[in-house]
ModelCIF file with pLDDT and N, C-alpha, C, O atoms, coordinates in Angstrom:
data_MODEL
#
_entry.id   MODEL 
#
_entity.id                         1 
_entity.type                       polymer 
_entity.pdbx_number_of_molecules   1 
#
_entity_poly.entity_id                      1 
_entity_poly.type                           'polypeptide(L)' 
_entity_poly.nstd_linkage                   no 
_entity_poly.nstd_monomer                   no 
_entity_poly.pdbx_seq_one_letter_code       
;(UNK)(UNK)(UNK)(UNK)(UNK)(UNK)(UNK)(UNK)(UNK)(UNK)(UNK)(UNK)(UNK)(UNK)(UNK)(UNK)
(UNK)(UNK)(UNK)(UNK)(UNK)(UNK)(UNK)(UNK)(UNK)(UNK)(UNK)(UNK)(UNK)(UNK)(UNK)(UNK)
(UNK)(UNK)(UNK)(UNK)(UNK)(UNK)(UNK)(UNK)(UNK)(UNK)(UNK)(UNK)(UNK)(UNK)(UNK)
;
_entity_poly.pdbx_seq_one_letter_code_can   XXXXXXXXXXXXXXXXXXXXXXXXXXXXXXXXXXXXXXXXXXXXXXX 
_entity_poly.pdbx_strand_id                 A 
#
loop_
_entity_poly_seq.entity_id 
_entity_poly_seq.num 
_entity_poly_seq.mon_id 
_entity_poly_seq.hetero 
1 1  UNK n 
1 2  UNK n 
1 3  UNK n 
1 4  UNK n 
1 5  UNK n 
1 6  UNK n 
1 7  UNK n 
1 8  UNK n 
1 9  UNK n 
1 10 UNK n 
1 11 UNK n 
1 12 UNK n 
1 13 UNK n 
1 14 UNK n 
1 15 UNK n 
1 16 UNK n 
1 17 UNK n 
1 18 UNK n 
1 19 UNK n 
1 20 UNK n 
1 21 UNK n 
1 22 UNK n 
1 23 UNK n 
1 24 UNK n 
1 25 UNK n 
1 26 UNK n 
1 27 UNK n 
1 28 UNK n 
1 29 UNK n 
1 30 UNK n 
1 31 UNK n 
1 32 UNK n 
1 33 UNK n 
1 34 UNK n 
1 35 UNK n 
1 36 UNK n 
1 37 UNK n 
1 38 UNK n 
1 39 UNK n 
1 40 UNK n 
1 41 UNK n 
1 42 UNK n 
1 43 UNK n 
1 44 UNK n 
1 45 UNK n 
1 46 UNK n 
1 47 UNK n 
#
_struct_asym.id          A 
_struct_asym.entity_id   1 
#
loop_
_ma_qa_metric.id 
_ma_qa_metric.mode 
_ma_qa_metric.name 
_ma_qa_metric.software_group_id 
_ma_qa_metric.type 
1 global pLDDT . pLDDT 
2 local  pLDDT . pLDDT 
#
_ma_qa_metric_global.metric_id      1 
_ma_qa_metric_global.metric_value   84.13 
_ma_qa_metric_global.model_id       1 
_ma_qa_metric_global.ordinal_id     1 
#
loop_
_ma_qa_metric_local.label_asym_id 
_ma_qa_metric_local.label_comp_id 
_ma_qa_metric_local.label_seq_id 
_ma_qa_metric_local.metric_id 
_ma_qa_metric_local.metric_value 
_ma_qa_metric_local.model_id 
_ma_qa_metric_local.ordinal_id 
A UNK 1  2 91.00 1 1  
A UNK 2  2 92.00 1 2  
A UNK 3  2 94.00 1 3  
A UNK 4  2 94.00 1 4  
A UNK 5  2 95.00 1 5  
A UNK 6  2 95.00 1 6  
A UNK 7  2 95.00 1 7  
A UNK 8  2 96.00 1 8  
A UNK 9  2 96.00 1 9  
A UNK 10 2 93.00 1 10 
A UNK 11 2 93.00 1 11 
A UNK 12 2 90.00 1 12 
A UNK 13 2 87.00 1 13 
A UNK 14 2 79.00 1 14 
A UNK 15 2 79.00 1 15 
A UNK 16 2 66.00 1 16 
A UNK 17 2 64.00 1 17 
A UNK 18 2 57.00 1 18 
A UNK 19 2 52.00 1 19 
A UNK 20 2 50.00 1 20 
A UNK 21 2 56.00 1 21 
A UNK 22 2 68.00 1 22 
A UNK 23 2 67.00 1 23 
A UNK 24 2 70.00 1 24 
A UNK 25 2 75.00 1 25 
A UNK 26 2 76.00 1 26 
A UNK 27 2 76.00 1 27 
A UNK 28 2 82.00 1 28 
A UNK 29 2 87.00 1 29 
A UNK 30 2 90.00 1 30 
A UNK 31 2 93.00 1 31 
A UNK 32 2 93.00 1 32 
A UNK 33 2 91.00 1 33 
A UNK 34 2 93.00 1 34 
A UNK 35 2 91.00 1 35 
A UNK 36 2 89.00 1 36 
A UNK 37 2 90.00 1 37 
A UNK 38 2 89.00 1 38 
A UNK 39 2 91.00 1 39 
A UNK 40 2 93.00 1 40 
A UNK 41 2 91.00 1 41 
A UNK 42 2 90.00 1 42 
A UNK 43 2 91.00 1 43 
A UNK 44 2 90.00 1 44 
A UNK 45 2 91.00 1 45 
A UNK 46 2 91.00 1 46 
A UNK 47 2 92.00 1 47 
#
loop_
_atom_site.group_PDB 
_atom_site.id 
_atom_site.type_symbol 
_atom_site.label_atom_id 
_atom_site.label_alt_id 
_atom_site.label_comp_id 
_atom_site.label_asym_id 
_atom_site.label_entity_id 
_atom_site.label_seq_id 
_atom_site.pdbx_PDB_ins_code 
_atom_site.Cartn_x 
_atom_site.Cartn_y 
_atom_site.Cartn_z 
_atom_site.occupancy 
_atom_site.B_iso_or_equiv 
_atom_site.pdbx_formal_charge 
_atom_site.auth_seq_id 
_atom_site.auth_comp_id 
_atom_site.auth_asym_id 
_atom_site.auth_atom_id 
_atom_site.pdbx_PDB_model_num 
ATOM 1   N N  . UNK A 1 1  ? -44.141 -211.726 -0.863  1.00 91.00 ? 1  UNK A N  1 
ATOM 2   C CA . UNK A 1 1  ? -45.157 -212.760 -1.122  1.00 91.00 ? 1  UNK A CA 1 
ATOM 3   C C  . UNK A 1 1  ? -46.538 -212.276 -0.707  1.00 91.00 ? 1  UNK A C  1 
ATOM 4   O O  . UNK A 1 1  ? -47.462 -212.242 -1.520  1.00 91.00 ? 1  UNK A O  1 
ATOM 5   N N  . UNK A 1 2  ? -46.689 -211.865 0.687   1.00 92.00 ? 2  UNK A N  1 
ATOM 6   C CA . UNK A 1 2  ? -47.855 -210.940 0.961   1.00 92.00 ? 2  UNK A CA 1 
ATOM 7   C C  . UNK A 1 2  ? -48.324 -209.695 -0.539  1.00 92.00 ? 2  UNK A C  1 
ATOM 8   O O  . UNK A 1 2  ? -49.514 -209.559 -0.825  1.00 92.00 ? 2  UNK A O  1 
ATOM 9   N N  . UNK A 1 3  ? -47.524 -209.128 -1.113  1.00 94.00 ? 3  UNK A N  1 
ATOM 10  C CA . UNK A 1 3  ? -47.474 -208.392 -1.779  1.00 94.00 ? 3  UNK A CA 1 
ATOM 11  C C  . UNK A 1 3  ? -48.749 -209.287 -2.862  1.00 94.00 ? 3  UNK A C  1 
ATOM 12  O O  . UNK A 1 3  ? -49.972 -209.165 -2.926  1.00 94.00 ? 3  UNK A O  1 
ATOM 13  N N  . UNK A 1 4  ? -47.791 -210.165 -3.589  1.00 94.00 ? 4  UNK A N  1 
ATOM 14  C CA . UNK A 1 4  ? -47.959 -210.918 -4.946  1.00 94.00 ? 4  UNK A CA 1 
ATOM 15  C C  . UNK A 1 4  ? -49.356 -211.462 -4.512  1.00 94.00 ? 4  UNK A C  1 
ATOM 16  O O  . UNK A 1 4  ? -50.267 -211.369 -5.334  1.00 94.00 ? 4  UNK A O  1 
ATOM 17  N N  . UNK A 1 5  ? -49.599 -212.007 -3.326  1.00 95.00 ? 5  UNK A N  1 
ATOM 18  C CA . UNK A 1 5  ? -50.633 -213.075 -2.762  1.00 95.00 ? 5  UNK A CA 1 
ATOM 19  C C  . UNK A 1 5  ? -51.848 -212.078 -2.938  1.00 95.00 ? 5  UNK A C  1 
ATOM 20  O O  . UNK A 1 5  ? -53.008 -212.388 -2.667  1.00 95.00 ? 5  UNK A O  1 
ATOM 21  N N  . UNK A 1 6  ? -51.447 -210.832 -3.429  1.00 95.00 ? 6  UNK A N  1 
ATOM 22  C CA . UNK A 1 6  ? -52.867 -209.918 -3.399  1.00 95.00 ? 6  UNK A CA 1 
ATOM 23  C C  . UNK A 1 6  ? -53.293 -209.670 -4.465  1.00 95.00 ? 6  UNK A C  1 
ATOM 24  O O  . UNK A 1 6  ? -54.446 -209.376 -4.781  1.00 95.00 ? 6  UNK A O  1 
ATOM 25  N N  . UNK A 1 7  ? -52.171 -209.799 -5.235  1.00 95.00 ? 7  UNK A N  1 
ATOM 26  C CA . UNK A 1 7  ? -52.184 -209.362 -6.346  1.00 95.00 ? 7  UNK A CA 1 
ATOM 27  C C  . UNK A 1 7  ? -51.146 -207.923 -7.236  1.00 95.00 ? 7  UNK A C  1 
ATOM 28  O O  . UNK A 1 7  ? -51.269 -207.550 -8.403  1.00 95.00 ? 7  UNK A O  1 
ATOM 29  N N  . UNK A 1 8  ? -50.335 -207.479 -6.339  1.00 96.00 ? 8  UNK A N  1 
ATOM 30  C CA . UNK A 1 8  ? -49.390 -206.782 -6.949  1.00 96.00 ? 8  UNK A CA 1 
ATOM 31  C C  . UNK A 1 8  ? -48.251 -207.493 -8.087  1.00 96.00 ? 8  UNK A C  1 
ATOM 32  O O  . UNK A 1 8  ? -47.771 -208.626 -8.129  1.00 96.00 ? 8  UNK A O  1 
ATOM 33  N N  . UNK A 1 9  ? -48.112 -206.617 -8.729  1.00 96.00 ? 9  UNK A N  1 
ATOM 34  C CA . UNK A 1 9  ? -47.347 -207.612 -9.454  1.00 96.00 ? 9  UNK A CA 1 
ATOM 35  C C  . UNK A 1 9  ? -45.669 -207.200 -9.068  1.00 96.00 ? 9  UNK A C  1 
ATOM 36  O O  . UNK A 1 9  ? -45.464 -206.085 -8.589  1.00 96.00 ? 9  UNK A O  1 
ATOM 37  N N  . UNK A 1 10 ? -44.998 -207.742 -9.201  1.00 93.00 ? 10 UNK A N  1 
ATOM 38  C CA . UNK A 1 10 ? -43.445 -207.938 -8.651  1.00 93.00 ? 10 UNK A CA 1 
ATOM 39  C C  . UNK A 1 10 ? -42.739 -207.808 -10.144 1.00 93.00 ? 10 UNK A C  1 
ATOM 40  O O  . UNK A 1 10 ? -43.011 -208.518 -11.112 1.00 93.00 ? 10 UNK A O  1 
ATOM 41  N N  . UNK A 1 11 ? -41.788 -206.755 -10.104 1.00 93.00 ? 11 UNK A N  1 
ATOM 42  C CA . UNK A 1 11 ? -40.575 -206.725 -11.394 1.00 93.00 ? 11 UNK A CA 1 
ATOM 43  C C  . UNK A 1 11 ? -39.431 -206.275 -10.479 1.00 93.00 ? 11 UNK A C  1 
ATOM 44  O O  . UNK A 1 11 ? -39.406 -205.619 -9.438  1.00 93.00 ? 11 UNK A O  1 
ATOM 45  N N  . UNK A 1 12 ? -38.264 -207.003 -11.419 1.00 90.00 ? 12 UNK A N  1 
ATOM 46  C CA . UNK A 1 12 ? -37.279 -207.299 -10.813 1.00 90.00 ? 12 UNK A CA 1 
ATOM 47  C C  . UNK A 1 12 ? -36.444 -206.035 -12.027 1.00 90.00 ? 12 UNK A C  1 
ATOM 48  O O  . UNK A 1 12 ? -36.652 -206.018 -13.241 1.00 90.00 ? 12 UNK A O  1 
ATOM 49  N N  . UNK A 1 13 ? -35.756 -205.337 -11.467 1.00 87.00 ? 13 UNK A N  1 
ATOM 50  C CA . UNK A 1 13 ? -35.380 -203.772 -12.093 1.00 87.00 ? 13 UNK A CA 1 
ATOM 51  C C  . UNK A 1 13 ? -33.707 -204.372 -12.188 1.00 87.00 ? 13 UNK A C  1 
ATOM 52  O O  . UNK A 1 13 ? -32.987 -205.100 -11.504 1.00 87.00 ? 13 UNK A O  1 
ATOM 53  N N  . UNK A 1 14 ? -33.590 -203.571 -13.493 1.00 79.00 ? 14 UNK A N  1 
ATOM 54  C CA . UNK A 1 14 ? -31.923 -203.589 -13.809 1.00 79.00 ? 14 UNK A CA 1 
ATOM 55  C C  . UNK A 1 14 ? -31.565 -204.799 -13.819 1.00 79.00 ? 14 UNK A C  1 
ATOM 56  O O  . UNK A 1 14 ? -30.619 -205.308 -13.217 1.00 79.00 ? 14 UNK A O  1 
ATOM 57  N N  . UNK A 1 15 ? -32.544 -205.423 -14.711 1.00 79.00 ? 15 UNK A N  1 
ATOM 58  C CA . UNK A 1 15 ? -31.602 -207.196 -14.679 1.00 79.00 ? 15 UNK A CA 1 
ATOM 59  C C  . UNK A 1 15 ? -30.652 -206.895 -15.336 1.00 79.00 ? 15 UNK A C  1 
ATOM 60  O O  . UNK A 1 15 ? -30.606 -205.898 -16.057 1.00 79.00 ? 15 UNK A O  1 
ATOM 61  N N  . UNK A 1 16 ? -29.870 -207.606 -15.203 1.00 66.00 ? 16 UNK A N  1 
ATOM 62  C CA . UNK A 1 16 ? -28.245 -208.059 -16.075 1.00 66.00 ? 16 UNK A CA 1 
ATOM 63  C C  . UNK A 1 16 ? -27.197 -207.365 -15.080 1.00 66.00 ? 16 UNK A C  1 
ATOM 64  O O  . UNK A 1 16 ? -26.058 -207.767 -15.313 1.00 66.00 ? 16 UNK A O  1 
ATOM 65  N N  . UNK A 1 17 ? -27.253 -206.608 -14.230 1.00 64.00 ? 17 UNK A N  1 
ATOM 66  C CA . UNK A 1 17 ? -26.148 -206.119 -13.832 1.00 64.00 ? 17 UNK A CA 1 
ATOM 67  C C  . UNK A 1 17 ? -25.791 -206.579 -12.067 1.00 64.00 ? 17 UNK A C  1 
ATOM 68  O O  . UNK A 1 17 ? -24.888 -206.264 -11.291 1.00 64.00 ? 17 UNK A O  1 
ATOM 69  N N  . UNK A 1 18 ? -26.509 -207.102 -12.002 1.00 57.00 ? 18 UNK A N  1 
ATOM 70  C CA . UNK A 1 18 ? -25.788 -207.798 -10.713 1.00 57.00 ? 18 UNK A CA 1 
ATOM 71  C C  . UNK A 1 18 ? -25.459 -209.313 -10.563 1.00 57.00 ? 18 UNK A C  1 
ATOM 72  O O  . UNK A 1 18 ? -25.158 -209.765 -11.668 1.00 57.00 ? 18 UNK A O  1 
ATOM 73  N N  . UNK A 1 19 ? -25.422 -210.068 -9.774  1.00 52.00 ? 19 UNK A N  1 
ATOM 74  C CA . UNK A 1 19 ? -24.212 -211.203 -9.778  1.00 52.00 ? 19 UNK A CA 1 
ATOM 75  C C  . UNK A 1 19 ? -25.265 -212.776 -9.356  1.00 52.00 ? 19 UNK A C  1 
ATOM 76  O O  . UNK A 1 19 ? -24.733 -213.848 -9.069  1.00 52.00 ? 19 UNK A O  1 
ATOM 77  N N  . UNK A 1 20 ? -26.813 -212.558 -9.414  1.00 50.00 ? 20 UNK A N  1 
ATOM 78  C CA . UNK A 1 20 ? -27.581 -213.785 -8.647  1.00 50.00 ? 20 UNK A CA 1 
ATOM 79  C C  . UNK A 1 20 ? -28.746 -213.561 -9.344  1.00 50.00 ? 20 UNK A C  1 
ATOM 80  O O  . UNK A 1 20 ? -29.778 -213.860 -8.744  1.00 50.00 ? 20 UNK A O  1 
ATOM 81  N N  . UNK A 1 21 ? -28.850 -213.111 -10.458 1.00 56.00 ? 21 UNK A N  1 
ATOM 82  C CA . UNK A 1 21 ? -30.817 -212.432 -10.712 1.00 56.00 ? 21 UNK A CA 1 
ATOM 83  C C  . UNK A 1 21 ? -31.200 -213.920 -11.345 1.00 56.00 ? 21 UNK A C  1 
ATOM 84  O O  . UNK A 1 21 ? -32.334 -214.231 -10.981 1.00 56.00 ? 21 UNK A O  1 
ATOM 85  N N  . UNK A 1 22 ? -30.707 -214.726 -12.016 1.00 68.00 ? 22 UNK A N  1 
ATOM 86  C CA . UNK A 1 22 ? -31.042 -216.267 -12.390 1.00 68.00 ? 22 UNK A CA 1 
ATOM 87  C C  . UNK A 1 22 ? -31.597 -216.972 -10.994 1.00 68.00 ? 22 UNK A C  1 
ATOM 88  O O  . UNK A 1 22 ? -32.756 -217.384 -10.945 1.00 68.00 ? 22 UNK A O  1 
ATOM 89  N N  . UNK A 1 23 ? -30.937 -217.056 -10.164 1.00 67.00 ? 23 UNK A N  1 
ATOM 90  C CA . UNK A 1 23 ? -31.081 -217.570 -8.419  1.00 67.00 ? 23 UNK A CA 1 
ATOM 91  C C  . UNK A 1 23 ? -32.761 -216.871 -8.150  1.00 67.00 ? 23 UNK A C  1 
ATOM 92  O O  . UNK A 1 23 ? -33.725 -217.635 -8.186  1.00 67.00 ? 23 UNK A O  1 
ATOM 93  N N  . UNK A 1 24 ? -32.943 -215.449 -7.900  1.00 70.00 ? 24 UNK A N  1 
ATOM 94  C CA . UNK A 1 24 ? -33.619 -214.980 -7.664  1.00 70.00 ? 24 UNK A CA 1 
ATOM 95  C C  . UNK A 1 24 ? -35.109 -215.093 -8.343  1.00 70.00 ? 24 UNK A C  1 
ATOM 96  O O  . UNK A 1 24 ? -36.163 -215.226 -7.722  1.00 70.00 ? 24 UNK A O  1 
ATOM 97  N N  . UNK A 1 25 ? -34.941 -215.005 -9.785  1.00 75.00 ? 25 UNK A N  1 
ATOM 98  C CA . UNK A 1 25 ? -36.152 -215.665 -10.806 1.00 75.00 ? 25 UNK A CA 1 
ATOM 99  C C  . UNK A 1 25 ? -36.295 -216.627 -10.325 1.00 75.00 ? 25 UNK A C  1 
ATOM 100 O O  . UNK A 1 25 ? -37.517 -216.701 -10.191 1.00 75.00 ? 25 UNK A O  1 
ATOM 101 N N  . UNK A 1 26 ? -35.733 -217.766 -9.815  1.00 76.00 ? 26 UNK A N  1 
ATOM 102 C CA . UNK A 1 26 ? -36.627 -219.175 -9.314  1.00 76.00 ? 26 UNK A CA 1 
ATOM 103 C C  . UNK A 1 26 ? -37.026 -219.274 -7.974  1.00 76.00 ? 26 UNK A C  1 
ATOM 104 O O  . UNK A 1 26 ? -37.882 -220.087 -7.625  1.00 76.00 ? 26 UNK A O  1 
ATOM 105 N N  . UNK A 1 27 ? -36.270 -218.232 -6.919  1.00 76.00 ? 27 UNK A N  1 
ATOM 106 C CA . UNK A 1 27 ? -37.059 -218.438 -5.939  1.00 76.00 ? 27 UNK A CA 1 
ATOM 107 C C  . UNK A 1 27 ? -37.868 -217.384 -4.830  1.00 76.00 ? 27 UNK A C  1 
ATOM 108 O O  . UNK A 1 27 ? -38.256 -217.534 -3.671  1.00 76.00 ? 27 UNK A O  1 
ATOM 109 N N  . UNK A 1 28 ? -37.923 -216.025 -5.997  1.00 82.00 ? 28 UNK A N  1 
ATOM 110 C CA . UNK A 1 28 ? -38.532 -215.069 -5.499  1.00 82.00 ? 28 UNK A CA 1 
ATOM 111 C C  . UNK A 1 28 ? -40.068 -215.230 -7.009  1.00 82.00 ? 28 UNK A C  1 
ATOM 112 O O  . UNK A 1 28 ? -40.141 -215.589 -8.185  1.00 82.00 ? 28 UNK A O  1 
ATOM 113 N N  . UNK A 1 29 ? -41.005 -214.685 -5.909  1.00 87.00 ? 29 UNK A N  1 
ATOM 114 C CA . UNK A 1 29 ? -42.676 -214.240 -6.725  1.00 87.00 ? 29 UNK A CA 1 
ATOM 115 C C  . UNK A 1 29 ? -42.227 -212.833 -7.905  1.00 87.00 ? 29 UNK A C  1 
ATOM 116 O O  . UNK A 1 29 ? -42.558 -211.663 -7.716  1.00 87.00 ? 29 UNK A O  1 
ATOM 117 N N  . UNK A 1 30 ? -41.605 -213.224 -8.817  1.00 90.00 ? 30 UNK A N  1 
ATOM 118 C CA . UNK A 1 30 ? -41.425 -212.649 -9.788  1.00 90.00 ? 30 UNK A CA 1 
ATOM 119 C C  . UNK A 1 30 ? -41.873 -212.364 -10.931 1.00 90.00 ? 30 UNK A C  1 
ATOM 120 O O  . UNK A 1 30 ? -41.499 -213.165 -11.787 1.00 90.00 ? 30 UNK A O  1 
ATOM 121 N N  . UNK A 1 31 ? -42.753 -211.260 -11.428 1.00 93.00 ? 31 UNK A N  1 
ATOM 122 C CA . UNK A 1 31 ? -43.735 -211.921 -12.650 1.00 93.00 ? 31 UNK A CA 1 
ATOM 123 C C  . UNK A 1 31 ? -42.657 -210.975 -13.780 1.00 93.00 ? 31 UNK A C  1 
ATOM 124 O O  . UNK A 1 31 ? -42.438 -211.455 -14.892 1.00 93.00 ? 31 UNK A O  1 
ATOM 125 N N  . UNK A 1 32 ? -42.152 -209.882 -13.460 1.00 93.00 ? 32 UNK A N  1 
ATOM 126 C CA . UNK A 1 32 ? -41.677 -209.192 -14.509 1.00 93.00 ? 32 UNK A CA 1 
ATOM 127 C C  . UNK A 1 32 ? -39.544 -208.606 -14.347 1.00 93.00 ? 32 UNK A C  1 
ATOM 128 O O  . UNK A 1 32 ? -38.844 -208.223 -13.409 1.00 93.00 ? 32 UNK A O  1 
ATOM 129 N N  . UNK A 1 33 ? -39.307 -208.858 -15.798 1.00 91.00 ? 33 UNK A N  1 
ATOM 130 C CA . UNK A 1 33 ? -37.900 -208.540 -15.424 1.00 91.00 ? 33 UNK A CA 1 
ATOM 131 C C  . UNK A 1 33 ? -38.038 -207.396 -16.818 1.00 91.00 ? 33 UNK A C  1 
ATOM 132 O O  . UNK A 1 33 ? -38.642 -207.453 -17.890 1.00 91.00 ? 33 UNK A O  1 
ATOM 133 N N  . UNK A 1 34 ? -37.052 -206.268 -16.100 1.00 93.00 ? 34 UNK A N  1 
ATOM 134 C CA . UNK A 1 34 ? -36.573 -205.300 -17.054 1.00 93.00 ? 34 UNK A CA 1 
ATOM 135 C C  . UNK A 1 34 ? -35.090 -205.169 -17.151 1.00 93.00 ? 34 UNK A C  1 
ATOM 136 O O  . UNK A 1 34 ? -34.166 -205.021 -16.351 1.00 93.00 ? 34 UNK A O  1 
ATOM 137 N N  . UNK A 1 35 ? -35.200 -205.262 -18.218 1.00 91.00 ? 35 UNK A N  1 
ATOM 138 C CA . UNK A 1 35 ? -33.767 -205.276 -18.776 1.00 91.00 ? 35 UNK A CA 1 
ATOM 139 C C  . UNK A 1 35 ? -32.925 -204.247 -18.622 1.00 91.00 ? 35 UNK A C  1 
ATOM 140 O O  . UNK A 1 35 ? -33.018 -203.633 -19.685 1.00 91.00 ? 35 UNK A O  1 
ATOM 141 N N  . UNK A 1 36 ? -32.244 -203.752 -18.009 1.00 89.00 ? 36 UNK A N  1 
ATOM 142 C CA . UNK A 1 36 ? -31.221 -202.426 -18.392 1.00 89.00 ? 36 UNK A CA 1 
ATOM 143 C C  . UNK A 1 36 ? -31.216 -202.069 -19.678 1.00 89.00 ? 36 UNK A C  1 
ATOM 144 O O  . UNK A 1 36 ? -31.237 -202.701 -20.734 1.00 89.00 ? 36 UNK A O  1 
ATOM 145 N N  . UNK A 1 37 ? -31.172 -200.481 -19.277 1.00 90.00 ? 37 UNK A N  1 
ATOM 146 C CA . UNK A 1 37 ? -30.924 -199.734 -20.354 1.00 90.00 ? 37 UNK A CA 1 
ATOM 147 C C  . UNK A 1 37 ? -29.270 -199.643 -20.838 1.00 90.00 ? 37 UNK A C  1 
ATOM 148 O O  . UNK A 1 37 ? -28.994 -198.879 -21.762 1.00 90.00 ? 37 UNK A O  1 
ATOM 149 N N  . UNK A 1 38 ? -28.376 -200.306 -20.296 1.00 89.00 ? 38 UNK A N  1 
ATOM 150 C CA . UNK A 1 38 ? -27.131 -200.181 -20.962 1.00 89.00 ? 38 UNK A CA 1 
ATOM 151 C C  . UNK A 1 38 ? -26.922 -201.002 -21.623 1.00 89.00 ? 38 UNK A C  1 
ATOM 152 O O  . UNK A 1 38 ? -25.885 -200.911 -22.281 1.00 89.00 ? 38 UNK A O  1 
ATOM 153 N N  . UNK A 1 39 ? -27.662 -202.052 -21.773 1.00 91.00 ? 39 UNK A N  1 
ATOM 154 C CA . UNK A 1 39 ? -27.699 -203.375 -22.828 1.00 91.00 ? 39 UNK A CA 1 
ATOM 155 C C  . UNK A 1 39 ? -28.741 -202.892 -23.726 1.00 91.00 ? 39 UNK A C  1 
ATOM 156 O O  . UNK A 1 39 ? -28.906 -203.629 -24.699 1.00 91.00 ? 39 UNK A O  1 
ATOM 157 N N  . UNK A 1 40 ? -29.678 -201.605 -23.662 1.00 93.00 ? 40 UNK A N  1 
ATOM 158 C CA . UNK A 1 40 ? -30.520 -201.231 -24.674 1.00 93.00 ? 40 UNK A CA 1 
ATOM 159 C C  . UNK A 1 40 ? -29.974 -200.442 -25.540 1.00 93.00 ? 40 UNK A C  1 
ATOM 160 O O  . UNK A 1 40 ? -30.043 -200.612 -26.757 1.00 93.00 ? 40 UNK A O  1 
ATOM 161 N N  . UNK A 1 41 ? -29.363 -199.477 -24.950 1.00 91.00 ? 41 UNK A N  1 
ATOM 162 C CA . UNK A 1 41 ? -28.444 -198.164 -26.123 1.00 91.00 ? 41 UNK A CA 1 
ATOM 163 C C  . UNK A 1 41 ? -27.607 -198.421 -27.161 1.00 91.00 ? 41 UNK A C  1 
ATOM 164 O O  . UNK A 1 41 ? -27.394 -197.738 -28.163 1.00 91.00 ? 41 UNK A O  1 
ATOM 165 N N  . UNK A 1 42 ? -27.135 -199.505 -26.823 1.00 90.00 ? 42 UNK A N  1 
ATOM 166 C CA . UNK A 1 42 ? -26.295 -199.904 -28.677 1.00 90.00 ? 42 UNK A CA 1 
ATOM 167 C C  . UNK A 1 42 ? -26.884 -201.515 -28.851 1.00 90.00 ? 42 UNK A C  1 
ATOM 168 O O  . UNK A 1 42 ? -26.219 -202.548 -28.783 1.00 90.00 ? 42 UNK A O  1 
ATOM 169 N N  . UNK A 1 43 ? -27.811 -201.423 -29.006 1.00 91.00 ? 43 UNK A N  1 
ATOM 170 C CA . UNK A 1 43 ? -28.438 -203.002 -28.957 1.00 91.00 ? 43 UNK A CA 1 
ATOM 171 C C  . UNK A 1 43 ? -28.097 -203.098 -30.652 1.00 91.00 ? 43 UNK A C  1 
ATOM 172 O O  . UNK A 1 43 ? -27.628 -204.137 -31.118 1.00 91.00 ? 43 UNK A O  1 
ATOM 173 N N  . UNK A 1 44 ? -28.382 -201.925 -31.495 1.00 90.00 ? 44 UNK A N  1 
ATOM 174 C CA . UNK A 1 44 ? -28.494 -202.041 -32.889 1.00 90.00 ? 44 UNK A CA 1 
ATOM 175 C C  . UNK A 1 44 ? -26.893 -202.215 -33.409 1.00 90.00 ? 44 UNK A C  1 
ATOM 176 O O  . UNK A 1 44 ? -26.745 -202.773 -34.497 1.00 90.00 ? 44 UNK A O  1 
ATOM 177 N N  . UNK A 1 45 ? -26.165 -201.942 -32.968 1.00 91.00 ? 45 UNK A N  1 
ATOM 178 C CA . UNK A 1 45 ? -24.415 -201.938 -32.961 1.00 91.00 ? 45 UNK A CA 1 
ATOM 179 C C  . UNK A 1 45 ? -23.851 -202.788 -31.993 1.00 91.00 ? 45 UNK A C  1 
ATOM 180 O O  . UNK A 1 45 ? -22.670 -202.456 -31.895 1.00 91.00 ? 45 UNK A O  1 
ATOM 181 N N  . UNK A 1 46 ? -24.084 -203.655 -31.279 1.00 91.00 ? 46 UNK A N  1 
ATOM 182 C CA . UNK A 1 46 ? -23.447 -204.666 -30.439 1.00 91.00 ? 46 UNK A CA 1 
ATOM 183 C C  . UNK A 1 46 ? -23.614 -206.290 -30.490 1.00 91.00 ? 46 UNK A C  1 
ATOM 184 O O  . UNK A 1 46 ? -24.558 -206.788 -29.876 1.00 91.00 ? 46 UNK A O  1 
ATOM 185 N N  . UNK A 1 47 ? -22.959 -206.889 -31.016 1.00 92.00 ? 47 UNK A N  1 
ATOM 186 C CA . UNK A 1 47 ? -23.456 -207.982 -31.402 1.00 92.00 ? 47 UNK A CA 1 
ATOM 187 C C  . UNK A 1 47 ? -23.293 -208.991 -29.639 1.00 92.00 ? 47 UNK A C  1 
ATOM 188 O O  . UNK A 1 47 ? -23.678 -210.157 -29.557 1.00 92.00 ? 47 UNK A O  1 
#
């Protein structure tokens, strides 16, 4: 929060693969989420 309160911006790395990142988006200073790259590599072939 010190961080964000300055102005850094906060991303939250490797979403999708752990077990609380929904929890965390509402109660951490979060401005950015990146998606994993293992949900990127067959994005065009995986429905």
């Amino acid at each position: 929060s010190q961080l964000h309160a300055a102005g850094v911006e906060i991303a939250l790395d490797d979403f999708g693969t752990g077990f609380a990142s929904l929890t965390h988006l509402r109660r951490m200073p979060i401005d950015r989420i990146k998606i994993d790259r293992s949900f990127i590599s067959n994005l065009t072939n995986s429905v």
